[in-house]
Protein backbone atom coordinates (compact mmCIF):
# COMPACT_ATOMS: atom_id res chain seq x y z
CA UNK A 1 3.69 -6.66 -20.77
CA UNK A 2 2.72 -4.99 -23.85
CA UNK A 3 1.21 -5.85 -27.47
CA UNK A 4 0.88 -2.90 -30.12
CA UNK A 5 -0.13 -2.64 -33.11
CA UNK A 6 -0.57 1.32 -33.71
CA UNK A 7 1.45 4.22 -33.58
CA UNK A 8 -1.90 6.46 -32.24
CA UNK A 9 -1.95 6.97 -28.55
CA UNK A 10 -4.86 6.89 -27.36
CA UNK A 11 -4.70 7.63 -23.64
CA UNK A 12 -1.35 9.30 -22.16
CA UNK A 13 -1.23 9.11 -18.61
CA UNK A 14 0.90 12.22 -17.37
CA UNK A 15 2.60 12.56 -13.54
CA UNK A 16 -0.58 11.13 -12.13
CA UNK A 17 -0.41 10.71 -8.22
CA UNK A 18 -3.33 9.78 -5.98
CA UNK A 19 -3.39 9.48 -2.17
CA UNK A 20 -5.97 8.25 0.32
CA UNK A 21 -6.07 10.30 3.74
CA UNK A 22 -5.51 8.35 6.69
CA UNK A 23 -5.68 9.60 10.50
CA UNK A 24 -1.77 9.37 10.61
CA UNK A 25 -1.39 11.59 7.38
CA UNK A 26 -1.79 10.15 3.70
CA UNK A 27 -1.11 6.80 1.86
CA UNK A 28 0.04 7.33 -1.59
CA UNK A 29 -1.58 5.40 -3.99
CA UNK A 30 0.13 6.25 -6.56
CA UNK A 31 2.83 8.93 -7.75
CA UNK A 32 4.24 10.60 -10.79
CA UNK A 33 2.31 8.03 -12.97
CA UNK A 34 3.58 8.45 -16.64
CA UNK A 35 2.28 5.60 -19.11
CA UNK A 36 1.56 6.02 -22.84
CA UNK A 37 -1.17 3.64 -24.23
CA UNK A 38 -1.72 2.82 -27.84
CA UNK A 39 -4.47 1.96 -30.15
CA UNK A 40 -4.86 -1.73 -30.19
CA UNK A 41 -2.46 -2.51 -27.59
CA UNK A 42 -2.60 -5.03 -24.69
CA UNK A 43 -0.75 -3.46 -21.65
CA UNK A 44 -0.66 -5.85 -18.61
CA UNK A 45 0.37 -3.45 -15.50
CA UNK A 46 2.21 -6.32 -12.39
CA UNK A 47 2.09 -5.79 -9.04
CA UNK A 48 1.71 -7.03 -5.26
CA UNK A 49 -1.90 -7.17 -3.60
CA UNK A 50 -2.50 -3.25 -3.05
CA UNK A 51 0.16 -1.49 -4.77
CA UNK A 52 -1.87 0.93 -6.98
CA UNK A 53 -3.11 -1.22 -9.92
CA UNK A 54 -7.13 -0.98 -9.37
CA UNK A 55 -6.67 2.83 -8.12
CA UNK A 56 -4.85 3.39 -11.68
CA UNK A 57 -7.82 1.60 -13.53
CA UNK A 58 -10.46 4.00 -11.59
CA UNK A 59 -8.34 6.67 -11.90
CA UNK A 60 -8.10 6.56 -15.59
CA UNK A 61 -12.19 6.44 -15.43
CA UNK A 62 -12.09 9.49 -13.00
CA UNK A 63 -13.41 7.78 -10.18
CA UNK A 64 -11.34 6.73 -7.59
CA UNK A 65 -13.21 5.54 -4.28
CA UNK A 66 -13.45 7.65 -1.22
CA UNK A 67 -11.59 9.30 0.24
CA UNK A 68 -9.40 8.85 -2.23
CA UNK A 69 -8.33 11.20 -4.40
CA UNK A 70 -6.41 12.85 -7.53
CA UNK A 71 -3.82 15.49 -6.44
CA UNK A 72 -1.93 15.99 -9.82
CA UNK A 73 -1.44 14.87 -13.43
CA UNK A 74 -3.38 14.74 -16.62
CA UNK A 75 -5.03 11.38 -17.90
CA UNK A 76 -5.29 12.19 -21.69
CA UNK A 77 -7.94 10.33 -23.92
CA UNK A 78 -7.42 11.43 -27.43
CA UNK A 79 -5.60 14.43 -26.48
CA UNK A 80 -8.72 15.99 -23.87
CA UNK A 81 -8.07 15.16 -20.03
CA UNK A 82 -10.49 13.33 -18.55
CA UNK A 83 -9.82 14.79 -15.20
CA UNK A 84 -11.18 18.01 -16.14
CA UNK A 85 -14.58 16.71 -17.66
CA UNK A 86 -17.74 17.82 -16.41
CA UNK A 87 -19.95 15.02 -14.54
CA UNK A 88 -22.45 14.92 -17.87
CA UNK A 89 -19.38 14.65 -20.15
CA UNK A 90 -17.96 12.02 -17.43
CA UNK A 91 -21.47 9.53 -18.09
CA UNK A 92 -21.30 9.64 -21.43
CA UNK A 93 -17.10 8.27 -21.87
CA UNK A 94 -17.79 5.84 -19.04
CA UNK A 95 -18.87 2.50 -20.39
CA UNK A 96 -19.85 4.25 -23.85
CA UNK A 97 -15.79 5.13 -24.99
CA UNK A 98 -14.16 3.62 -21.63
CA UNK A 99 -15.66 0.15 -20.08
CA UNK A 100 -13.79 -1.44 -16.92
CA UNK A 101 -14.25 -5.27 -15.47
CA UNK A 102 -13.89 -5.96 -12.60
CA UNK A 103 -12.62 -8.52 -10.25
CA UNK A 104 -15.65 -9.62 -8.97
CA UNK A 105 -18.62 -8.83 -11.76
CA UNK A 106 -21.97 -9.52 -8.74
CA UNK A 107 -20.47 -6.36 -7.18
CA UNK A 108 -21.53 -4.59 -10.41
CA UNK A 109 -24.23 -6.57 -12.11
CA UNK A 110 -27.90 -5.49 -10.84
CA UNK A 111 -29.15 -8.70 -9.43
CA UNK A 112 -32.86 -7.93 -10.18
CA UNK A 113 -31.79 -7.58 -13.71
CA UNK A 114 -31.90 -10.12 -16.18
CA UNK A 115 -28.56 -10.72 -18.61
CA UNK A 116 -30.63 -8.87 -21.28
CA UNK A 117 -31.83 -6.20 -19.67
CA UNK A 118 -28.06 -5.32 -18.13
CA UNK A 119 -27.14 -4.33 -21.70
CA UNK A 120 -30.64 -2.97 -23.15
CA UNK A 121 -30.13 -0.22 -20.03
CA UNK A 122 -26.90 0.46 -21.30
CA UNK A 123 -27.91 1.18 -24.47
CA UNK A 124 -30.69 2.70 -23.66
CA UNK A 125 -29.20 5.28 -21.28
CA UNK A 126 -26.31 6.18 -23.79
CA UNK A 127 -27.98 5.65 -26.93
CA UNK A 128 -31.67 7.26 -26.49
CA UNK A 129 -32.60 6.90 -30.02
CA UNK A 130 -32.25 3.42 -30.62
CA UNK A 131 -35.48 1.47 -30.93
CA UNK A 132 -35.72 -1.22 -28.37
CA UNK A 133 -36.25 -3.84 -30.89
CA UNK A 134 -32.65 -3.09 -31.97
CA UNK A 135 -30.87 -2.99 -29.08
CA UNK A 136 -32.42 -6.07 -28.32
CA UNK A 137 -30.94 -7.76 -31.77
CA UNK A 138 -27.70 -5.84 -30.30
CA UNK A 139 -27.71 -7.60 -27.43
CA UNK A 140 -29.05 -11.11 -28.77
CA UNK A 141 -26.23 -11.07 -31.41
CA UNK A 142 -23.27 -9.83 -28.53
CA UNK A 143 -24.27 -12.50 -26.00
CA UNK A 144 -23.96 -14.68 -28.76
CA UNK A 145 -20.30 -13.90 -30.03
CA UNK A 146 -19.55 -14.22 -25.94
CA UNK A 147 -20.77 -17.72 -26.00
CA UNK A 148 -24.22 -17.16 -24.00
CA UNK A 149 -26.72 -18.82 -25.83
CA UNK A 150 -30.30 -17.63 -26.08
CA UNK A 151 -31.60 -19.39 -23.72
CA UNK A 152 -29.90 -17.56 -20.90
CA UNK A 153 -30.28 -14.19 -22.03
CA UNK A 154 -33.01 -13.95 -19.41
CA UNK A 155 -30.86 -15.37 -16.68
CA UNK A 156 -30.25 -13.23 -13.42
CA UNK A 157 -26.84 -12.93 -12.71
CA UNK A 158 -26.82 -15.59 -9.60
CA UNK A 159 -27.97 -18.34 -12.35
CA UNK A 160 -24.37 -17.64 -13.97
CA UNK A 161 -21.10 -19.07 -13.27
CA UNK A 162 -17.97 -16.61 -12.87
CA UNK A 163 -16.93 -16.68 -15.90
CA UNK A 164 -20.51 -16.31 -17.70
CA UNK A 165 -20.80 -13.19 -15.54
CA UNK A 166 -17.38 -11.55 -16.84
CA UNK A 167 -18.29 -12.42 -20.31
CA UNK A 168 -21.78 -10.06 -19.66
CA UNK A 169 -19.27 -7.30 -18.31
CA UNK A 170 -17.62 -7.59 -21.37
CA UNK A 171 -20.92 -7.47 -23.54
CA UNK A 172 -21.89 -4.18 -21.80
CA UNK A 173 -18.74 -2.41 -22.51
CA UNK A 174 -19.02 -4.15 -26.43
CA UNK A 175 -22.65 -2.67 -26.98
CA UNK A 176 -21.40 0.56 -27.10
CA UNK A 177 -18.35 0.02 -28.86
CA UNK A 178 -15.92 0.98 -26.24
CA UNK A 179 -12.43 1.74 -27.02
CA UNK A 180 -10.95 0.63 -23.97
CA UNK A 181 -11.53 -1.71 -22.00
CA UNK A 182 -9.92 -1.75 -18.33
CA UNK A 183 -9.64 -5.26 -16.90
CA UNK A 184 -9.06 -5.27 -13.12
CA UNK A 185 -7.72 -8.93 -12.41
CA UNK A 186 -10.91 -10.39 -14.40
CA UNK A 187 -9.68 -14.11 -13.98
CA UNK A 188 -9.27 -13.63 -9.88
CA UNK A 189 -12.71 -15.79 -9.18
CA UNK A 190 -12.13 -18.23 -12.25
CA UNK A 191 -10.86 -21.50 -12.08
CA UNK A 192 -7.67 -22.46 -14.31
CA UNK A 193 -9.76 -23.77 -17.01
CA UNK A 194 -12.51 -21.37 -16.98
CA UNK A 195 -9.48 -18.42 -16.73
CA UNK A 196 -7.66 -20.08 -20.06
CA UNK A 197 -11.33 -19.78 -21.95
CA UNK A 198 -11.85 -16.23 -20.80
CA UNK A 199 -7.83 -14.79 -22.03
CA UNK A 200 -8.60 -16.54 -25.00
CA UNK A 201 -11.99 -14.96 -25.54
CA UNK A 202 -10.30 -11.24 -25.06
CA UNK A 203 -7.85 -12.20 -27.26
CA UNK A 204 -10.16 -12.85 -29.91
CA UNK A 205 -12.76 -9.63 -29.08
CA UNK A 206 -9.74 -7.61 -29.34
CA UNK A 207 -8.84 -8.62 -32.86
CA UNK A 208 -12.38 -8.85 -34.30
CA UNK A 209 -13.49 -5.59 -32.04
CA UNK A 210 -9.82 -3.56 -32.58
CA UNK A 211 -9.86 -2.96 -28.51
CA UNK A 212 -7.22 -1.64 -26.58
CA UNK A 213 -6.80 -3.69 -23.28
């Protein structure tokens, strides 16, 4: 499924294969991956229960789980592969140029941390010279265009439904104006109704944020 609205690539995905050792030999994750994504496009990637659609998402972020692990390609992000980044170079596109949800946002929320505080660390770790009184306007303002009132800013993440945890996901990646935004079956934990509210808030961040999805 695909949506574009710009002739710029900005990620080219180039004979990409991945493989997991196993005691019998290796399970191929993926192999001879070639996908071209554009600015401002919505690319939905189908596919049975364990056929290589999460390892592509981590993949694309450099960080597939071990033992897992890249054996060929290039993953292009405005024309400089990712895969050959340095670790300090690797911090500072994840989240801040490249955000990912996932499919189940308590395995990735700190659940000592407040909603606030999720995305005053992320601006505070990628952006060290913002004053903290402005990031937390940043954040006040994005919680509020992802329908969390101010109220429940200082929520922990078990006082949220499903949904009002995968719209904080989408707030961290949005407070640093990430490009892309990987979304690893988001909806899986969501009810039908909840699910309908969430594609249609994307669909509107998108527009108003120019994402690619």
């Amino acid at each position: 499924m695909k949506s574009k609205n710009s002739n710029e690539i900005i990620l080219s995905i180039k004979n990409l294969s991945v493989v997991f050792p196993l005691s019998q030999g290796e399970l191929k994750a993926l192999e001879d991956i070639n996908l071209d994504i554009y600015r401002g496009e919505t690319i939905g990637i189908v596919g049975e229960s364990g056929c290589g659609k999460s390892t592509l998402g981590f993949s694309i972020l450099n960080a597939v789980p071990s033992p897992g692990k890249i054996i060929s390609g290039e993953i292009l992000f405005h024309g400089e592969d990712i895969l050959k980044k340095p670790r300090s170079e690797l911090r500072k596109l994840r989240g801040k140029k490249i955000s990912m949800i996932f499919q189940d946002p308590m395995t990735s929320l700190n659940p000592l941390l407040r909603v606030d505080k999720h995305i005053l660390e992320t601006i505070k770790v990628h952006e060290r010279d913002t004053k903290k009184h402005q990031a937390l306007e940043r954040a006040k303002n994005l919680l509020k265009k992802l329908g969390i009132s101010e109220n429940r800013i200082t929520d922990y993440p078990h006082q949220l439904s499903g949904g009002m945890r995968q719209r904080v996901m989408i707030g961290i990646g949005l407070a640093l104006n990430a490009e892309i935004i990987i979304a690893d079956e988001p909806t899986t934990s969501l009810d039908v109704i909840v699910e309908a509210q969430f594609l249609q808030l994307l669909k509107t961040l998108k527009e108003e944020f120019g994402l690619t999805l």
